[in-house]
C-alpha atoms as a PDB file:
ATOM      1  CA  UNK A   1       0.000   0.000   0.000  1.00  0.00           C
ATOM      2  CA  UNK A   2       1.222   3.366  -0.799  1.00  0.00           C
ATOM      3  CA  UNK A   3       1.677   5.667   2.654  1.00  0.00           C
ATOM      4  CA  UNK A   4       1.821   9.433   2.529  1.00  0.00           C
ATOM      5  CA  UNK A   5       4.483  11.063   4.651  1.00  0.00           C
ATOM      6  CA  UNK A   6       2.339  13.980   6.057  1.00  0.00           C
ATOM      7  CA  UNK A   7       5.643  16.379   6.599  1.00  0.00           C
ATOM      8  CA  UNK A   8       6.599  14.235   9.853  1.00  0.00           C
ATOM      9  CA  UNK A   9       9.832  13.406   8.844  1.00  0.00           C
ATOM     10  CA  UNK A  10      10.575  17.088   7.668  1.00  0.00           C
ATOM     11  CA  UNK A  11       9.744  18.012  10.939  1.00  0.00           C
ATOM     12  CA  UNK A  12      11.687  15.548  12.944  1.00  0.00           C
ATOM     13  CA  UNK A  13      14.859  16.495  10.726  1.00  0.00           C
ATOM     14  CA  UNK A  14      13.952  20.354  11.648  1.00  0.00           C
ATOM     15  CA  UNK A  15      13.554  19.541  15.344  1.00  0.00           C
ATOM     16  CA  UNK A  16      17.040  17.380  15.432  1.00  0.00           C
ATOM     17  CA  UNK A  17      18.715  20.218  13.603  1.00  0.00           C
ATOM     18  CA  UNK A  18      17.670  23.259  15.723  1.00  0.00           C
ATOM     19  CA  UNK A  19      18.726  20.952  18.852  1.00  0.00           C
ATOM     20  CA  UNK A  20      22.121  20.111  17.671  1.00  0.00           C
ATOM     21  CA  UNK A  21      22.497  24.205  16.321  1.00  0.00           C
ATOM     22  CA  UNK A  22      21.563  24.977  20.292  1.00  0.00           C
ATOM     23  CA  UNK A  23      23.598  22.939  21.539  1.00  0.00           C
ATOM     24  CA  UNK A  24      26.431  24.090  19.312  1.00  0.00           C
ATOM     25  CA  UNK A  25      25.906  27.944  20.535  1.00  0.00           C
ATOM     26  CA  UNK A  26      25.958  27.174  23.928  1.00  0.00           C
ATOM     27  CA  UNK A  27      29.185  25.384  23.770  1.00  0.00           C
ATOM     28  CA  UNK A  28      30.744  27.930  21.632  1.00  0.00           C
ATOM     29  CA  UNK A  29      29.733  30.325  24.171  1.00  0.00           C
ATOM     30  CA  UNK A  30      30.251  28.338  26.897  1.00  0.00           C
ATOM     31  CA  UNK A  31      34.469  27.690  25.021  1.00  0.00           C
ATOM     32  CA  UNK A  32      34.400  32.136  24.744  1.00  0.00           C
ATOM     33  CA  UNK A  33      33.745  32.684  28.604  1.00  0.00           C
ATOM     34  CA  UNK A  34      36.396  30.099  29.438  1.00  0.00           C
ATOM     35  CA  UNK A  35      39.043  31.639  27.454  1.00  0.00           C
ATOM     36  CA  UNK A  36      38.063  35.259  28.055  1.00  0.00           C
ATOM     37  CA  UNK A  37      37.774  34.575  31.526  1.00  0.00           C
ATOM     38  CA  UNK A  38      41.882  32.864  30.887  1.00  0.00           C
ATOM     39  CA  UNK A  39      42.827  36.118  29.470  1.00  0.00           C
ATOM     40  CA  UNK A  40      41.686  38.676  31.781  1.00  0.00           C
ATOM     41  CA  UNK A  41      42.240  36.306  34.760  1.00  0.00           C
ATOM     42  CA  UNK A  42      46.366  36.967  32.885  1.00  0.00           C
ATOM     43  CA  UNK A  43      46.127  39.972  32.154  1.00  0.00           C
ATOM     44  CA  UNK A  44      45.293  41.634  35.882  1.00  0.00           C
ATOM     45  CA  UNK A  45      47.889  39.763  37.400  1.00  0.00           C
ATOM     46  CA  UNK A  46      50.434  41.550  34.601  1.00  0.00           C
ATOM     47  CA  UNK A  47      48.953  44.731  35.665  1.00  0.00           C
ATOM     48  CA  UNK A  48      49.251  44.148  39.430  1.00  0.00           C
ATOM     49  CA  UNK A  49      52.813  43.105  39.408  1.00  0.00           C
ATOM     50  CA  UNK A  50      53.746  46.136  37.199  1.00  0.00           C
ATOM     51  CA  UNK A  51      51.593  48.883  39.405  1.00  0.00           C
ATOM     52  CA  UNK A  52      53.546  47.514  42.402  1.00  0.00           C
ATOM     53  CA  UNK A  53      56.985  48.645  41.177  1.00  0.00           C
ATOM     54  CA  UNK A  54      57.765  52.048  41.585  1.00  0.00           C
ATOM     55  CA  UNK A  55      60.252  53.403  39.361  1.00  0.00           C
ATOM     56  CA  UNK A  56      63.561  55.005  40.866  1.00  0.00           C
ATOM     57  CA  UNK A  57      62.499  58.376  39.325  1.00  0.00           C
ATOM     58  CA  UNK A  58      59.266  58.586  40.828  1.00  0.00           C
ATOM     59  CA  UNK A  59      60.920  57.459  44.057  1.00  0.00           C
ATOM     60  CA  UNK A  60      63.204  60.137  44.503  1.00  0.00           C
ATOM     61  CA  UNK A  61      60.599  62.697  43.194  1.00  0.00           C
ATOM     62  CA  UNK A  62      58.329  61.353  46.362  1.00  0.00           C
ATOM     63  CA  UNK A  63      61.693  62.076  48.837  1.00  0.00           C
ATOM     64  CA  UNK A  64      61.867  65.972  46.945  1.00  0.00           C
ATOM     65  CA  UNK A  65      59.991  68.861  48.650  1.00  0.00           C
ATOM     66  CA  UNK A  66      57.076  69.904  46.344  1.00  0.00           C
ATOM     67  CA  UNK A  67      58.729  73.203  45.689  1.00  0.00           C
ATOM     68  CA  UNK A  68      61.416  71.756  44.095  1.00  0.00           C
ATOM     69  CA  UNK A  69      59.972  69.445  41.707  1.00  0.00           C
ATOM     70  CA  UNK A  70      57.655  72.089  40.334  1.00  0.00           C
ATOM     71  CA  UNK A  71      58.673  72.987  36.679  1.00  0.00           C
ATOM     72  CA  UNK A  72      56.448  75.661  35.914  1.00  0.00           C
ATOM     73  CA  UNK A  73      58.297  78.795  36.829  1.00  0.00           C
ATOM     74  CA  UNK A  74      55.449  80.731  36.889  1.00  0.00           C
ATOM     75  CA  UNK A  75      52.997  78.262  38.841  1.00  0.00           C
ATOM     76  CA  UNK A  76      56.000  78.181  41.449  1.00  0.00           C
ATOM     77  CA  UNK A  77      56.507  82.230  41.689  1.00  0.00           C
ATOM     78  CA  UNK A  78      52.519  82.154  42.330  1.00  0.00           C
ATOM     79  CA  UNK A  79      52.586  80.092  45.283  1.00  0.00           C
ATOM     80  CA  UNK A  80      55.304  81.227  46.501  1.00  0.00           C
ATOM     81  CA  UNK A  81      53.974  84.911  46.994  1.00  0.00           C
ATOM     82  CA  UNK A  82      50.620  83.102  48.711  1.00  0.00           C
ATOM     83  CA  UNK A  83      50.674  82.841  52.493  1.00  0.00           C
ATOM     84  CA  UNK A  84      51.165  80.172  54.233  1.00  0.00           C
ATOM     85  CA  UNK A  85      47.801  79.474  54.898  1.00  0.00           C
ATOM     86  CA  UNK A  86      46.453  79.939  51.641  1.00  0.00           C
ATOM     87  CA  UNK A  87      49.311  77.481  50.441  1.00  0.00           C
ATOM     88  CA  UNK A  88      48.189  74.871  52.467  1.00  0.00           C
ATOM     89  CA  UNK A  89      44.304  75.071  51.788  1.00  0.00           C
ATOM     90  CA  UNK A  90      45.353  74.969  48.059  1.00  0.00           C
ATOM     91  CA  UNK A  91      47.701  72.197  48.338  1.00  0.00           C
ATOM     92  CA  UNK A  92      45.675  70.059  50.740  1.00  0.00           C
ATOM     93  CA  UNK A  93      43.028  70.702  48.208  1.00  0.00           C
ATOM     94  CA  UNK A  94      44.218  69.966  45.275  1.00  0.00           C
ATOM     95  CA  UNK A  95      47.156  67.365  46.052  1.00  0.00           C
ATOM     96  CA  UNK A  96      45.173  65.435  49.269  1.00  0.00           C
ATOM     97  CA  UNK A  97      42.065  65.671  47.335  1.00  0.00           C
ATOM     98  CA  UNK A  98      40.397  66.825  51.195  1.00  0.00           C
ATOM     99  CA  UNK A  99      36.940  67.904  51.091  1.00  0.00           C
ATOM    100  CA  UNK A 100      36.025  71.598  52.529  1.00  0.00           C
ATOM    101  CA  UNK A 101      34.112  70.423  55.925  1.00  0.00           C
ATOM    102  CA  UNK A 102      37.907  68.795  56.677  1.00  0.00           C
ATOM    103  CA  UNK A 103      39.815  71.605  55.673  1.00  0.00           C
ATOM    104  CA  UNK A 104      37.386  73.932  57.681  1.00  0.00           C
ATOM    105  CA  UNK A 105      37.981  71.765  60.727  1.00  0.00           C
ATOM    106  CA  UNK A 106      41.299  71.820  60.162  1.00  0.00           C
ATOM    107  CA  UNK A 107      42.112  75.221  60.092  1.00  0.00           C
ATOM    108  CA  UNK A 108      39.287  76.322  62.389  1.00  0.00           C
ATOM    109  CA  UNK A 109      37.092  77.530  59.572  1.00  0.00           C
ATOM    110  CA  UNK A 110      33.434  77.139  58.522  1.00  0.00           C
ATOM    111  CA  UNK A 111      32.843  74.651  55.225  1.00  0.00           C
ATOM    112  CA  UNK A 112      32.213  78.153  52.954  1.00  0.00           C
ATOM    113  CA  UNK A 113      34.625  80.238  54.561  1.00  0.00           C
ATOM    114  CA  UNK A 114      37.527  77.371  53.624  1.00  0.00           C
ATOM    115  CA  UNK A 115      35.516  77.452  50.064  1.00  0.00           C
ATOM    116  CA  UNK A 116      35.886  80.598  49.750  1.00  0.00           C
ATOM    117  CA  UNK A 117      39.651  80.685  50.595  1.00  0.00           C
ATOM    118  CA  UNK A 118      40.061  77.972  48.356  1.00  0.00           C
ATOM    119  CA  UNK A 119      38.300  79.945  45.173  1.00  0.00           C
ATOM    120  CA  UNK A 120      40.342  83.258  46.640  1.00  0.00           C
ATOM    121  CA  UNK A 121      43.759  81.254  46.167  1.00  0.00           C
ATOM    122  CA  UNK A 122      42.616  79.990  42.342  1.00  0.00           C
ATOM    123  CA  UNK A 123      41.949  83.286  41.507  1.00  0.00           C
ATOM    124  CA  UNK A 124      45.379  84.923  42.941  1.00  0.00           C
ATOM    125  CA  UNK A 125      47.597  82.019  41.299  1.00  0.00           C
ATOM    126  CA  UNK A 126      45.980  82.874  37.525  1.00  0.00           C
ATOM    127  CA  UNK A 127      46.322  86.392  38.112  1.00  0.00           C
ATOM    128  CA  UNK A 128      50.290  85.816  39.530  1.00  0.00           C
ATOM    129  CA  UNK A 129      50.280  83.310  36.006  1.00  0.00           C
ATOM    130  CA  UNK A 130      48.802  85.952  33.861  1.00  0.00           C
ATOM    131  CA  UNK A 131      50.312  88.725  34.914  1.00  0.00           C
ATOM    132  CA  UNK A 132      54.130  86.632  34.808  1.00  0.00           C
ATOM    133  CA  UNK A 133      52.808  85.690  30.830  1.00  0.00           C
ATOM    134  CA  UNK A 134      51.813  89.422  30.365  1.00  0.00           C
ATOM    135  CA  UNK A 135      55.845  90.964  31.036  1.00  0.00           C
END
């Protein structure tokens, strides 16, 4: 007797194909994580041991006062001709990144009135800089 093949078999050969193309995607991806996961688990370790290591310039530029390893002539006349409290607001500032309310306590101040020093000393050092660029 002659059987029709109502589109089972198409189907079954669909179904076994999308499976095994599944499969194949999650293993690729699965293989991808792995050796990303290789690389950057290399690479930070590179990065750690070379951040550790100082180099001998920047370790004798850490031993130097700051006014001496300054090389902007002008930047150095500038602070120079600041007081000494106005130096140390601006450099506490600027190089220990230390927020106004610490500075205030620090030098018995209120969190705007060190603000406002702060802004007062900007202004004076670009008007020292300008004026030294103006001669």
């Amino acid at each position: 007797m002659w059987q029709r093949n109502n589109g089972q078999a198409e189907d079954d050969l669909q179904f076994r194909f999308t499976a095994y193309l599944v499969s194949a995607v999650k293993r690729r991806r699965k293989d991808y994580l792995l050796q990303l996961y290789k690389c950057s688990s290399i690479e930070s370790t590179v990065e750690v041991v070379y951040e550790s290591e100082p180099s001998s310039e920047e370790v004798v530029l850490d031993k130097l006062p700051l006014m001496d390893v300054i090389e902007n002539g002008a930047l150095w006349e500038a602070l120079q001709k600041l007081n000494e409290r106005e130096r140390q607001i601006f450099l506490a500032r600027t190089l220990g990144e230390e927020d106004f309310d610490t500075l205030g306590a620090k030098f018995g101040l209120s969190y705007k009135g060190a603000a406002a020093l702060y802004y007062r000393t900007i202004q004076k050092i670009r008007k020292n800089i300008e004026g030294g660029d103006k001669r």
